[in-house]
PDB file of N, CA and C in Angstrom:
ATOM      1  N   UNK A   1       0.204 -16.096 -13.423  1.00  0.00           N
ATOM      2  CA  UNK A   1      -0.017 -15.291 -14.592  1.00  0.00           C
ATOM      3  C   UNK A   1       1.048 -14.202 -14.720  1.00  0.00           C
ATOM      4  N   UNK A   2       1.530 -13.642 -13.300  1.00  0.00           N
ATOM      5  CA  UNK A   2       2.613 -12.497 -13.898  1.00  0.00           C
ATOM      6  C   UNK A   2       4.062 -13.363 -14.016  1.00  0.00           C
ATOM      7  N   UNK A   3       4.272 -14.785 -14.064  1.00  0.00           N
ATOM      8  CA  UNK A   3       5.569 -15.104 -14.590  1.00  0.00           C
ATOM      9  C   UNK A   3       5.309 -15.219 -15.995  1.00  0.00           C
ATOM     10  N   UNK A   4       4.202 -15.585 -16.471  1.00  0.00           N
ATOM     11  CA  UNK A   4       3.290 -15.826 -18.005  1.00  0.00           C
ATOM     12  C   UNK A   4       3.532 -14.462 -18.708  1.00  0.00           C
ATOM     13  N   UNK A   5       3.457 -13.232 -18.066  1.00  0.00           N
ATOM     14  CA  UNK A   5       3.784 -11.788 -18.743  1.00  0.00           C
ATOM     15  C   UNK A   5       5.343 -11.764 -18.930  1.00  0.00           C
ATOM     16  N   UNK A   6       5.975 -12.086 -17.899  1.00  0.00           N
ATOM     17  CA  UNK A   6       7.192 -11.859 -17.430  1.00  0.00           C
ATOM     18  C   UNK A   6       8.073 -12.570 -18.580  1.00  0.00           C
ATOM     19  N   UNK A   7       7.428 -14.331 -18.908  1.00  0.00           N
ATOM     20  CA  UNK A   7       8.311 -14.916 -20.022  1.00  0.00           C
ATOM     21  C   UNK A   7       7.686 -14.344 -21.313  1.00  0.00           C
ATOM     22  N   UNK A   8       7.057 -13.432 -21.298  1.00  0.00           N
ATOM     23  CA  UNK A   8       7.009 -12.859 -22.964  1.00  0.00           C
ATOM     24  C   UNK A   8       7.077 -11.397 -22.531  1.00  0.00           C
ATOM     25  N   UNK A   9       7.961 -10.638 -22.104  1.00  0.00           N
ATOM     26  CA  UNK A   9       8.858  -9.621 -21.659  1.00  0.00           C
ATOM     27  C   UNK A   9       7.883  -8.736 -21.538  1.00  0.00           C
ATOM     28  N   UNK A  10       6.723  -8.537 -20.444  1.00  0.00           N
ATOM     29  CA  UNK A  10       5.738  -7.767 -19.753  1.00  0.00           C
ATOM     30  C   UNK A  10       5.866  -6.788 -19.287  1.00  0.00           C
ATOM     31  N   UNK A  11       6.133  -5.677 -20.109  1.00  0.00           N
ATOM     32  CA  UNK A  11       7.036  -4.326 -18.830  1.00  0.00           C
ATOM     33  C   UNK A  11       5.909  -4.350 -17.516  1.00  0.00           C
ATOM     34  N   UNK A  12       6.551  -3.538 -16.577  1.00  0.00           N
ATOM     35  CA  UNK A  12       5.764  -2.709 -15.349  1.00  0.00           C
ATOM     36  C   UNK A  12       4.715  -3.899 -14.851  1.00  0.00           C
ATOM     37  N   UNK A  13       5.092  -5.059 -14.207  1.00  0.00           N
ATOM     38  CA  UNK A  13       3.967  -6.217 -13.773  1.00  0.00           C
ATOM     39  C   UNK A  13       3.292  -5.772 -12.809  1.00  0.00           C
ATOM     40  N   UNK A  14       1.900  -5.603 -12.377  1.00  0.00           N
ATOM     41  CA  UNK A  14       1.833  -5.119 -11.367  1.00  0.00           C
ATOM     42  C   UNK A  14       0.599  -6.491 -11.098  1.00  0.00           C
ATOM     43  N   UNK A  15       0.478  -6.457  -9.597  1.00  0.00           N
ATOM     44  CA  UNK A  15      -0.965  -7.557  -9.208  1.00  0.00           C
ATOM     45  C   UNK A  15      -1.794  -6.696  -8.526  1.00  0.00           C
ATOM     46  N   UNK A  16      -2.704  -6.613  -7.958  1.00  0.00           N
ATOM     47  CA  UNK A  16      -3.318  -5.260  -7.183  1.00  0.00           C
ATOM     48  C   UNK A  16      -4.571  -6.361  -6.272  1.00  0.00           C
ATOM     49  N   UNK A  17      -4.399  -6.536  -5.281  1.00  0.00           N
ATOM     50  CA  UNK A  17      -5.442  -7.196  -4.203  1.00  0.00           C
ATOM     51  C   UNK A  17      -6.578  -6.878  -4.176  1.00  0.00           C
ATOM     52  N   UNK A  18      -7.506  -7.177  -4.796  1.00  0.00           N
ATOM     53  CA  UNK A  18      -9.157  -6.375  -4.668  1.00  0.00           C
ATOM     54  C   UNK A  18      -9.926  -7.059  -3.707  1.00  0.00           C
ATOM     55  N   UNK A  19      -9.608  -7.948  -2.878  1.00  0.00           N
ATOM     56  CA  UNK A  19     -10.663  -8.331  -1.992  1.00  0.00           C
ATOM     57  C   UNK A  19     -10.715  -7.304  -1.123  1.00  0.00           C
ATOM     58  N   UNK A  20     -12.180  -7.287  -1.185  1.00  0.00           N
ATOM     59  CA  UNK A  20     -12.715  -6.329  -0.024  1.00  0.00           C
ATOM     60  C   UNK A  20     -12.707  -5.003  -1.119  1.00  0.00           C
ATOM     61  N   UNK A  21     -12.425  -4.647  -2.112  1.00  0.00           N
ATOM     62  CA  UNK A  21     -12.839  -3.367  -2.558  1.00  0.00           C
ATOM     63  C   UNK A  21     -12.989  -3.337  -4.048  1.00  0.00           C
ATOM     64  N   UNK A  22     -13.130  -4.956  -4.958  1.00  0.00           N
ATOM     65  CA  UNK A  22     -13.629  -4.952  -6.404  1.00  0.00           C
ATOM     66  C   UNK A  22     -14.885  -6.376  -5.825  1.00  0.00           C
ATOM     67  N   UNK A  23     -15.920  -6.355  -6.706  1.00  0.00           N
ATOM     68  CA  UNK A  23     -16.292  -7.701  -5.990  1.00  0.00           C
ATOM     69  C   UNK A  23     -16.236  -8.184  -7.992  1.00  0.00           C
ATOM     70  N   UNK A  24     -15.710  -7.986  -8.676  1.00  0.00           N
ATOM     71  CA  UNK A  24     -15.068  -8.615  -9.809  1.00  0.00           C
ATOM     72  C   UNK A  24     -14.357  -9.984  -9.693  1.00  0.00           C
ATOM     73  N   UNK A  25     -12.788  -9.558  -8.973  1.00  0.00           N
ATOM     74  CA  UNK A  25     -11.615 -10.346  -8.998  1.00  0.00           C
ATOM     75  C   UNK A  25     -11.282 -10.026  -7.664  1.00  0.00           C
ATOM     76  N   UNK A  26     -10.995 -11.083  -7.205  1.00  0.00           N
ATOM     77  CA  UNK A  26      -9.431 -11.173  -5.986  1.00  0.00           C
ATOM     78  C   UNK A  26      -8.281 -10.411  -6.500  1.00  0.00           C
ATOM     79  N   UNK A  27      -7.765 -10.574  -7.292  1.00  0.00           N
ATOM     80  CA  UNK A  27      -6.520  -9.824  -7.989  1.00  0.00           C
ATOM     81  C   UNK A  27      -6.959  -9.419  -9.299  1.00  0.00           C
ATOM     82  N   UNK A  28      -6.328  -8.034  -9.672  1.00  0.00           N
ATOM     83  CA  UNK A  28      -5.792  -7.767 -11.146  1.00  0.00           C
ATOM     84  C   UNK A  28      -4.690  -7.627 -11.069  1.00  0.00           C
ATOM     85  N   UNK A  29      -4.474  -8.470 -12.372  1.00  0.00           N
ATOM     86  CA  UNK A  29      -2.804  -8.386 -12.197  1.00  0.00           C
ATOM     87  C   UNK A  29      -2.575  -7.310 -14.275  1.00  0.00           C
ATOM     88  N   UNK A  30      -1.824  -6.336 -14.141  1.00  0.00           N
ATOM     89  CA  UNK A  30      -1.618  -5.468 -15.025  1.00  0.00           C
ATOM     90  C   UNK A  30      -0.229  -5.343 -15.509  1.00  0.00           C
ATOM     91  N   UNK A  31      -0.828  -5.367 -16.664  1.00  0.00           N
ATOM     92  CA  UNK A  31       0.792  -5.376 -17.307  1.00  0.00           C
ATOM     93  C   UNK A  31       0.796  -4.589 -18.713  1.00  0.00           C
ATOM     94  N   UNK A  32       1.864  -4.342 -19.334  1.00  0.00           N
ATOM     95  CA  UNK A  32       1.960  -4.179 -21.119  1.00  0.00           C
ATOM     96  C   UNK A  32       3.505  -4.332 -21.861  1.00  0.00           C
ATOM     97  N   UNK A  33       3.082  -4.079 -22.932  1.00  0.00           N
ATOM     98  CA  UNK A  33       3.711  -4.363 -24.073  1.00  0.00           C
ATOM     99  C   UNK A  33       3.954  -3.440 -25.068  1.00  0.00           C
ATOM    100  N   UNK A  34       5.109  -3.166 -26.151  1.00  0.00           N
ATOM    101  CA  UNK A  34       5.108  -2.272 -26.529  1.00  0.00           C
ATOM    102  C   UNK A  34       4.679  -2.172 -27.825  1.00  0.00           C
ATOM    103  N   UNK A  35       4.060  -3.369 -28.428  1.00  0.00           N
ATOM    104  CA  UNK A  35       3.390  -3.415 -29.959  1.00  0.00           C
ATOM    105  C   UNK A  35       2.340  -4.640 -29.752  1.00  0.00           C
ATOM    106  N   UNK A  36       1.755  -4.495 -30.501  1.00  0.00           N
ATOM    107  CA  UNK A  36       0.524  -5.219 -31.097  1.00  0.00           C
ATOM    108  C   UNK A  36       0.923  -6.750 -30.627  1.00  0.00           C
ATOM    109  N   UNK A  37       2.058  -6.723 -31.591  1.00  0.00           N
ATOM    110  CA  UNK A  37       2.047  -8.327 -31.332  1.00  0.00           C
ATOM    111  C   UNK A  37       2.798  -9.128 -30.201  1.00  0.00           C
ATOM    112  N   UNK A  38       3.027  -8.300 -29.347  1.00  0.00           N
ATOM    113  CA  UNK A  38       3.851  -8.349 -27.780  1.00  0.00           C
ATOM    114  C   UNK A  38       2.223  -8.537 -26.990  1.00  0.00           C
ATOM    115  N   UNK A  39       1.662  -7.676 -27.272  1.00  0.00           N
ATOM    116  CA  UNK A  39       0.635  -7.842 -26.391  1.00  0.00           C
ATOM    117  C   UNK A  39      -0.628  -8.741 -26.497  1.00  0.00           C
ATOM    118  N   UNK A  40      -0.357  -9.529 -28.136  1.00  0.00           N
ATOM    119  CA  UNK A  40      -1.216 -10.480 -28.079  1.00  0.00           C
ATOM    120  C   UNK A  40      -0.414 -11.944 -27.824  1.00  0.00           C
ATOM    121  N   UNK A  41       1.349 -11.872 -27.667  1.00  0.00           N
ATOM    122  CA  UNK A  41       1.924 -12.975 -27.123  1.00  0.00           C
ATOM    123  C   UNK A  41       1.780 -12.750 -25.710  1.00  0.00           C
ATOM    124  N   UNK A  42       1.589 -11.768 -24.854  1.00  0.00           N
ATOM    125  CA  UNK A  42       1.501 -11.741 -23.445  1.00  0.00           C
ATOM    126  C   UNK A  42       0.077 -12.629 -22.936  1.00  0.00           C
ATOM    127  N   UNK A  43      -1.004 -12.069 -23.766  1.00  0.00           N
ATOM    128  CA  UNK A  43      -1.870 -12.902 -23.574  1.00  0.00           C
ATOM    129  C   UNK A  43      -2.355 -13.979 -23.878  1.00  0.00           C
ATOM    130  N   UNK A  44      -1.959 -14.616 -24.980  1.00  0.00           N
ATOM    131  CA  UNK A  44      -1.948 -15.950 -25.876  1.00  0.00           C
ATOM    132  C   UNK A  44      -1.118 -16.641 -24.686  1.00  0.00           C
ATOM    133  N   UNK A  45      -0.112 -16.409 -24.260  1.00  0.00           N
ATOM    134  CA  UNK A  45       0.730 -17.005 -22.777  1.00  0.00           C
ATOM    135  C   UNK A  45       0.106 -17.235 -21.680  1.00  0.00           C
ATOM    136  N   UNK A  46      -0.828 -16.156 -21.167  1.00  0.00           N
ATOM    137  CA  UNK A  46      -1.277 -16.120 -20.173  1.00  0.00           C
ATOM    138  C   UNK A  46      -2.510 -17.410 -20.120  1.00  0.00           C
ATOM    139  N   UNK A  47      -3.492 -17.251 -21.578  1.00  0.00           N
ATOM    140  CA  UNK A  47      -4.347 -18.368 -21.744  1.00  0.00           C
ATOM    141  C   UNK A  47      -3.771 -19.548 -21.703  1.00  0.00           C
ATOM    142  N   UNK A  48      -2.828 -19.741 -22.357  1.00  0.00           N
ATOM    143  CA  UNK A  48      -2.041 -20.908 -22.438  1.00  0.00           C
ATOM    144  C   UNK A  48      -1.703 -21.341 -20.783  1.00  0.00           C
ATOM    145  N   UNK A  49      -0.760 -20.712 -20.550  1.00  0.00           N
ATOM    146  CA  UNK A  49      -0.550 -21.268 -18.964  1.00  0.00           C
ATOM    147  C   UNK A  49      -1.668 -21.665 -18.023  1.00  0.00           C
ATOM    148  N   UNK A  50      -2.714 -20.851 -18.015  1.00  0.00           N
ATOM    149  CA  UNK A  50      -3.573 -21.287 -17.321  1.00  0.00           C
ATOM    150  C   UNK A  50      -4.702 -22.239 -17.944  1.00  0.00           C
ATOM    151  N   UNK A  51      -4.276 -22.617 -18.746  1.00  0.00           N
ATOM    152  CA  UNK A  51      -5.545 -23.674 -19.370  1.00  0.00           C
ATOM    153  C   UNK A  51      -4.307 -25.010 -18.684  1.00  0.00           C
ATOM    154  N   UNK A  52      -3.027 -24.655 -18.828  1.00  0.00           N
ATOM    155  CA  UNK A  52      -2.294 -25.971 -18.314  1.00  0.00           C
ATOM    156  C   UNK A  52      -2.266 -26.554 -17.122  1.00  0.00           C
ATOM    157  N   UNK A  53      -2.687 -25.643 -16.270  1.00  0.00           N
ATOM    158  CA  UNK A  53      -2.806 -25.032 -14.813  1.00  0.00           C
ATOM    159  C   UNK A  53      -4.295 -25.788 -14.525  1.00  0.00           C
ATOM    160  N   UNK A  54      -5.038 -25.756 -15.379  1.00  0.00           N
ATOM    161  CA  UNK A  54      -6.385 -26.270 -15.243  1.00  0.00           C
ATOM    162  C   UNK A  54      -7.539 -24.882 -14.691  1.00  0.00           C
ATOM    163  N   UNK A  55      -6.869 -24.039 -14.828  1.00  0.00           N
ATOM    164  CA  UNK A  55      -7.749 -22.807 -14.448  1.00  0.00           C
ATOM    165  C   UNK A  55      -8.646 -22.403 -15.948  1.00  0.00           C
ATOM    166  N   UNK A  56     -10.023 -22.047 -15.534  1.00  0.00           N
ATOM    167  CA  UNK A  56     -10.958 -21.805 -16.955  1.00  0.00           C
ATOM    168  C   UNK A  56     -10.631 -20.322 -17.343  1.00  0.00           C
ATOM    169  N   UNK A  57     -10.596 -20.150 -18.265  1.00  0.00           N
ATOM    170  CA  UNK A  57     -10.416 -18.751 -18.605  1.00  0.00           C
ATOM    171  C   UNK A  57     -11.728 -18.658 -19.101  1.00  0.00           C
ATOM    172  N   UNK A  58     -12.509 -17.521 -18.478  1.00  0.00           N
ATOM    173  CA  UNK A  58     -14.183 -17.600 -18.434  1.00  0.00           C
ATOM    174  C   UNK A  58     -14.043 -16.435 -19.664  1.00  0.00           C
ATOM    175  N   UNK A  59     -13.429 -15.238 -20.072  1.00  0.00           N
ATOM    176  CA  UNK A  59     -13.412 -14.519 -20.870  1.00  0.00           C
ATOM    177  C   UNK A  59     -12.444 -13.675 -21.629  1.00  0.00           C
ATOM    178  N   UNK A  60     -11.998 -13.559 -22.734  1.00  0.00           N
ATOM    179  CA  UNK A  60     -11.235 -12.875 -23.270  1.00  0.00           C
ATOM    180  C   UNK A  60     -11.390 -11.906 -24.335  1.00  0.00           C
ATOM    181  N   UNK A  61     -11.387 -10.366 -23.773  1.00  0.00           N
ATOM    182  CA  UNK A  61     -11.855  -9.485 -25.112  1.00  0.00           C
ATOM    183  C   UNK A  61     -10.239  -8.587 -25.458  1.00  0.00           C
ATOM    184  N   UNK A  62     -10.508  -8.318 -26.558  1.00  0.00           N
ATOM    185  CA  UNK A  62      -9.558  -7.279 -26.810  1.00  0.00           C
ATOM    186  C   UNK A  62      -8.576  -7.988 -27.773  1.00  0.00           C
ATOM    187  N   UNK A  63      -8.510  -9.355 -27.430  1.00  0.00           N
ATOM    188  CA  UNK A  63      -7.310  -9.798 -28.378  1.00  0.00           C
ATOM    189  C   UNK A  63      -6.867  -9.220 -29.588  1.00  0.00           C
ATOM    190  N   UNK A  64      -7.834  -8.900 -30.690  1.00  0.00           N
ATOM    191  CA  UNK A  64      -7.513  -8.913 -32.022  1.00  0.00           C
ATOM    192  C   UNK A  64      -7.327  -7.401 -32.390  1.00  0.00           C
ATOM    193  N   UNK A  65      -7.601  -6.560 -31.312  1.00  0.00           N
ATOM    194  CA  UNK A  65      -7.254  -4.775 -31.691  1.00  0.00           C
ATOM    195  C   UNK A  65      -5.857  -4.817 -30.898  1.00  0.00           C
ATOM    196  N   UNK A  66      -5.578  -5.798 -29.594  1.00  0.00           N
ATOM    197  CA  UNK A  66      -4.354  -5.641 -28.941  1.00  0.00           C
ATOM    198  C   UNK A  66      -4.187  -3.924 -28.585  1.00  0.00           C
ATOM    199  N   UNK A  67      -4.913  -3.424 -28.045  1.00  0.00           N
ATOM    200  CA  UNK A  67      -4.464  -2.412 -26.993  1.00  0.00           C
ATOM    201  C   UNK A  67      -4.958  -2.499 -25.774  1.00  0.00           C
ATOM    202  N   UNK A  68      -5.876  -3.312 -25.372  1.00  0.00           N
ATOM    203  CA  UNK A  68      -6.236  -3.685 -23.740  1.00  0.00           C
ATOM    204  C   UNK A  68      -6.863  -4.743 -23.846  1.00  0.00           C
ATOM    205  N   UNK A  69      -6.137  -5.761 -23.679  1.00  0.00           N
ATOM    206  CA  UNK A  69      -6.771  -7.250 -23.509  1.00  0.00           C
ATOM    207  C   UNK A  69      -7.080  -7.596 -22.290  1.00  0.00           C
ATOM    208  N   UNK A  70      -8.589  -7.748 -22.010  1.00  0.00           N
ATOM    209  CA  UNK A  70      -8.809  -8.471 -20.938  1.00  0.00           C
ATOM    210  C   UNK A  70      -8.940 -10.141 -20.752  1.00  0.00           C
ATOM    211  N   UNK A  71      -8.214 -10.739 -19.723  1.00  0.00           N
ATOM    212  CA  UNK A  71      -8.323 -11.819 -19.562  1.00  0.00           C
ATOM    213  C   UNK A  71      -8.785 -12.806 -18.068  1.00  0.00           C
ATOM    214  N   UNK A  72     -10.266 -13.090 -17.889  1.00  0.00           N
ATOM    215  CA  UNK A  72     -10.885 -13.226 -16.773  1.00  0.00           C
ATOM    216  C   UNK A  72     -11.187 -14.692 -16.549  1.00  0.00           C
ATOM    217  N   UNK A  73     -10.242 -14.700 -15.387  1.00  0.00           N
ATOM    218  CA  UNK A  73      -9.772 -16.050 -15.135  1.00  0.00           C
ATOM    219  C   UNK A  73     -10.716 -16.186 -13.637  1.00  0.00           C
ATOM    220  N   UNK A  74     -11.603 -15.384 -13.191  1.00  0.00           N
ATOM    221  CA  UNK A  74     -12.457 -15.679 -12.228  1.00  0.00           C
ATOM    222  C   UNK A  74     -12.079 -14.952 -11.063  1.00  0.00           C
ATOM    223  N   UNK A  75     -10.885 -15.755 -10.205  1.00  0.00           N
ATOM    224  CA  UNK A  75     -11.161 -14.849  -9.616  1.00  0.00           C
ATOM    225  C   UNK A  75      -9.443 -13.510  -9.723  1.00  0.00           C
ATOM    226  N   UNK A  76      -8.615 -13.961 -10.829  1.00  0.00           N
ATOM    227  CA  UNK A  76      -7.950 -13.073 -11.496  1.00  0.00           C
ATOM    228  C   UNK A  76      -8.085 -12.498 -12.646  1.00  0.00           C
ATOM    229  N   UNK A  77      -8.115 -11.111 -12.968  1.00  0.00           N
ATOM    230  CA  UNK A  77      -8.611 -10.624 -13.709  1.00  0.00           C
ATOM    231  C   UNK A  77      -7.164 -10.249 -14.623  1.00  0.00           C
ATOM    232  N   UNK A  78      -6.667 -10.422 -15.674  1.00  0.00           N
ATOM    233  CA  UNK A  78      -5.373  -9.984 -16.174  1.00  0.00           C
ATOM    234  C   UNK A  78      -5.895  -8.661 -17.396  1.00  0.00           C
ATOM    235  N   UNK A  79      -4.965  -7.639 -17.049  1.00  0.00           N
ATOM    236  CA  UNK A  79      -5.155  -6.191 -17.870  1.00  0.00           C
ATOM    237  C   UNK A  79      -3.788  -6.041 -19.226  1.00  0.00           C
ATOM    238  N   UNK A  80      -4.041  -6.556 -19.886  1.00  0.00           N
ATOM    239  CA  UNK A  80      -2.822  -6.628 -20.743  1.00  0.00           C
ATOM    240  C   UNK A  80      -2.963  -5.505 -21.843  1.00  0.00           C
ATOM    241  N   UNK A  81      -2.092  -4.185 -21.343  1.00  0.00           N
ATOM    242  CA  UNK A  81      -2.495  -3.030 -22.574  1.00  0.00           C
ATOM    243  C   UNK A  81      -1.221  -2.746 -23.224  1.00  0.00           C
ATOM    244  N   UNK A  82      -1.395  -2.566 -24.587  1.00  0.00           N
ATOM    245  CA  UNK A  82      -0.371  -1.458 -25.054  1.00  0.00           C
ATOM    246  C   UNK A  82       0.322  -0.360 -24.683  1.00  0.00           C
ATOM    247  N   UNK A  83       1.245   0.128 -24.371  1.00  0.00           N
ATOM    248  CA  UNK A  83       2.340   1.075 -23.367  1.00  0.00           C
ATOM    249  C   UNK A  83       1.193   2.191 -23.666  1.00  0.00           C
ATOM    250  N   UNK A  84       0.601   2.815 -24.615  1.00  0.00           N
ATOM    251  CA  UNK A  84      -0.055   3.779 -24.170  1.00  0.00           C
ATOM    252  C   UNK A  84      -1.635   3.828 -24.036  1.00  0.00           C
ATOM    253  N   UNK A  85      -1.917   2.629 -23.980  1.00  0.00           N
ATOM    254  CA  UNK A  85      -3.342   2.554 -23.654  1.00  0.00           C
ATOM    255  C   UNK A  85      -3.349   2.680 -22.179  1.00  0.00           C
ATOM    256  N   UNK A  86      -2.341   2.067 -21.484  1.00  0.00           N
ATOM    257  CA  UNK A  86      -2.127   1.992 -20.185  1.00  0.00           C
ATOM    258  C   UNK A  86      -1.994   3.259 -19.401  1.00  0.00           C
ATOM    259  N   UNK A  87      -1.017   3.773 -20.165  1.00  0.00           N
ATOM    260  CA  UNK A  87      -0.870   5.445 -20.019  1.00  0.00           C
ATOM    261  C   UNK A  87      -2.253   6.239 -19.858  1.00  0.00           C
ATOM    262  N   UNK A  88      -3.114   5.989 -20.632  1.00  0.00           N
ATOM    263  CA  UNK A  88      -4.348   6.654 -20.617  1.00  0.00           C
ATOM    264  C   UNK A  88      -5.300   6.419 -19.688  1.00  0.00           C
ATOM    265  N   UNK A  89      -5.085   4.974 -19.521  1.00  0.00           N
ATOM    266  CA  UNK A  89      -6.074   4.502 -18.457  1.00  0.00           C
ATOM    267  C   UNK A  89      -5.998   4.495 -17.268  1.00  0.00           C
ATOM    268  N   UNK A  90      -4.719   4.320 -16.756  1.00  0.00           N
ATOM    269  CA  UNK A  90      -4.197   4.358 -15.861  1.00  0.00           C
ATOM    270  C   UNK A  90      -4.916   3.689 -14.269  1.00  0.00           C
ATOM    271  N   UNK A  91      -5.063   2.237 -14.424  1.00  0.00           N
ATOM    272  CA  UNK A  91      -5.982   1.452 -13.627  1.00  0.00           C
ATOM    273  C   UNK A  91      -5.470   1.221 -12.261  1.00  0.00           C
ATOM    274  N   UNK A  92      -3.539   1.567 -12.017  1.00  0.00           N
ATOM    275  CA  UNK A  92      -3.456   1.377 -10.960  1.00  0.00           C
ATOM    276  C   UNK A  92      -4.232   2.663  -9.913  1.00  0.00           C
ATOM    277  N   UNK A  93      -3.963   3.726 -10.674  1.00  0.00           N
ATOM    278  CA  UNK A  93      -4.478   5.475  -9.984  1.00  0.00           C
ATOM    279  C   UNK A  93      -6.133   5.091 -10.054  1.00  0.00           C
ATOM    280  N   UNK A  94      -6.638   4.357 -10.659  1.00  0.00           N
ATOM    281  CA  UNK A  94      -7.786   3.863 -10.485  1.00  0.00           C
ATOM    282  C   UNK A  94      -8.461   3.577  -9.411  1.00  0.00           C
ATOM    283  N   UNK A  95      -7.664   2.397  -9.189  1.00  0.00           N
ATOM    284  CA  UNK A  95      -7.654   1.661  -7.742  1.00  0.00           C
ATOM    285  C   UNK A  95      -6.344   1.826  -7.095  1.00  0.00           C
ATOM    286  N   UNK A  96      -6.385   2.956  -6.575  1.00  0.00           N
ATOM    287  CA  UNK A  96      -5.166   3.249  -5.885  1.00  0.00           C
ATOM    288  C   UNK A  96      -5.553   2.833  -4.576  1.00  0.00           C
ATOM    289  N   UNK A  97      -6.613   2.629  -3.876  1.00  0.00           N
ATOM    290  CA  UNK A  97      -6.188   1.876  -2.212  1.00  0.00           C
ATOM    291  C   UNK A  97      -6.240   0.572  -2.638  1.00  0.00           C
ATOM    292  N   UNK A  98      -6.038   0.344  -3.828  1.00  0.00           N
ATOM    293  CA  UNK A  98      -5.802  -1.288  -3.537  1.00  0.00           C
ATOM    294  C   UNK A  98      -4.454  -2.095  -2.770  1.00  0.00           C
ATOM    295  N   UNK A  99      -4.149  -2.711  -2.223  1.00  0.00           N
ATOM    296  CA  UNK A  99      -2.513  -3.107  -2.047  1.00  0.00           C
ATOM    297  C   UNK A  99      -1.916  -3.952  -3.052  1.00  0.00           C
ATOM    298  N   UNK A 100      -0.458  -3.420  -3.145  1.00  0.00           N
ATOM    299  CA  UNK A 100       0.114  -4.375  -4.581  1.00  0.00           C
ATOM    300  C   UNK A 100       0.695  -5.276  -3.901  1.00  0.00           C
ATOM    301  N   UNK A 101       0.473  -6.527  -4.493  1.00  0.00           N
ATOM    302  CA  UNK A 101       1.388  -8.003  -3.999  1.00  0.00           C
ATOM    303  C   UNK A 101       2.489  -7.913  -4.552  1.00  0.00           C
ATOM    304  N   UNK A 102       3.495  -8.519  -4.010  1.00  0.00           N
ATOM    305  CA  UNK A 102       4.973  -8.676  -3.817  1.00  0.00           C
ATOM    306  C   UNK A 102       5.365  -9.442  -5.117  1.00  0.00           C
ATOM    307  N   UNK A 103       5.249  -9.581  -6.022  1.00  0.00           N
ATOM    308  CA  UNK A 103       5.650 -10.302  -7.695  1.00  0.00           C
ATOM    309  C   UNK A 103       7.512 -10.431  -7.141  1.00  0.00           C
ATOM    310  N   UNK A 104       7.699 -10.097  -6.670  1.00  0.00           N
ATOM    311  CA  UNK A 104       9.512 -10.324  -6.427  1.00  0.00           C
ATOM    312  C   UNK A 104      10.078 -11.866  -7.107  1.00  0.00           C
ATOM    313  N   UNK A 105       9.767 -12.824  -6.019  1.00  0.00           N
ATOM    314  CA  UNK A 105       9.887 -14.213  -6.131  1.00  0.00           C
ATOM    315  C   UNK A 105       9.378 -14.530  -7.506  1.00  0.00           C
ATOM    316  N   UNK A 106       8.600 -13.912  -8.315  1.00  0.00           N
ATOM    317  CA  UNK A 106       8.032 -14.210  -9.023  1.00  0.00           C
ATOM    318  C   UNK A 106       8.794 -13.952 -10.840  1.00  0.00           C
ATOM    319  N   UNK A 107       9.162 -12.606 -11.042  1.00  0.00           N
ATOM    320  CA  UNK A 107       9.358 -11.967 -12.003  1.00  0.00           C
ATOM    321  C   UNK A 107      11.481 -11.915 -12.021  1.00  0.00           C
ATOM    322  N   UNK A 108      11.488 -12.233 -13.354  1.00  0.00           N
ATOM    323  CA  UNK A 108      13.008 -12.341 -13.473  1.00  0.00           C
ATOM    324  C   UNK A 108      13.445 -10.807 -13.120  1.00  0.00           C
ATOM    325  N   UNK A 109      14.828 -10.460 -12.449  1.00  0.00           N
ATOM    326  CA  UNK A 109      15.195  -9.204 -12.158  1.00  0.00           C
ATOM    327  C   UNK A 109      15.815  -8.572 -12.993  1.00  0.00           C
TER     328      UNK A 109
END
């Protein structure tokens, strides 16, 4: 899912490890966009890839206001906000003992 942000130009990718301290998701993986319609191609991508993937996407809210789309893929949870919804919410300071996974290998440089 964060190469899925990454090919529709995802600023700031982040994944965040919740086992053992969300019992939600294994991962959120967080990202944004800087308009409306960036952030409903980030996630229109993300569904897409993983329906190809064969993974169910059990829920998706937010699409059609596009400032924090959630997308709950079970046991990944994807946070797709508008540059300043993100700002406000600020989910990594949220879950700040979470540990962030290594997206390196993953995300173009």
């Amino acid at each position: 899912m964060a190469k899925a942000a990454d090919d529709k130009r995802g600023e700031d990718i982040v994944a965040l490890k919740m086992e053992g301290i969300s019992l939600i998701a294994d991962y959120f993986l967080i990202c944004h966009g800087n308009s409306d319609k960036q952030v409903q191609a980030i996630a229109r991508e993300m569904k897409d890839q993983a329906g190809e993937k064969g993974i169910n996407v059990k829920r998706l809210e937010g699409f059609d206001e596009a400032r924090w789309v959630l997308i709950d893929m079970g046991d990944v949870v994807a946070h797709v906000f508008h540059k300043e919804e993100r700002g406000y919410y600020k989910l990594e300071k949220l879950w700040g003992d979470a540990p962030h996974e290594n997206l390196e290998n993953v995300l173009t440089p």
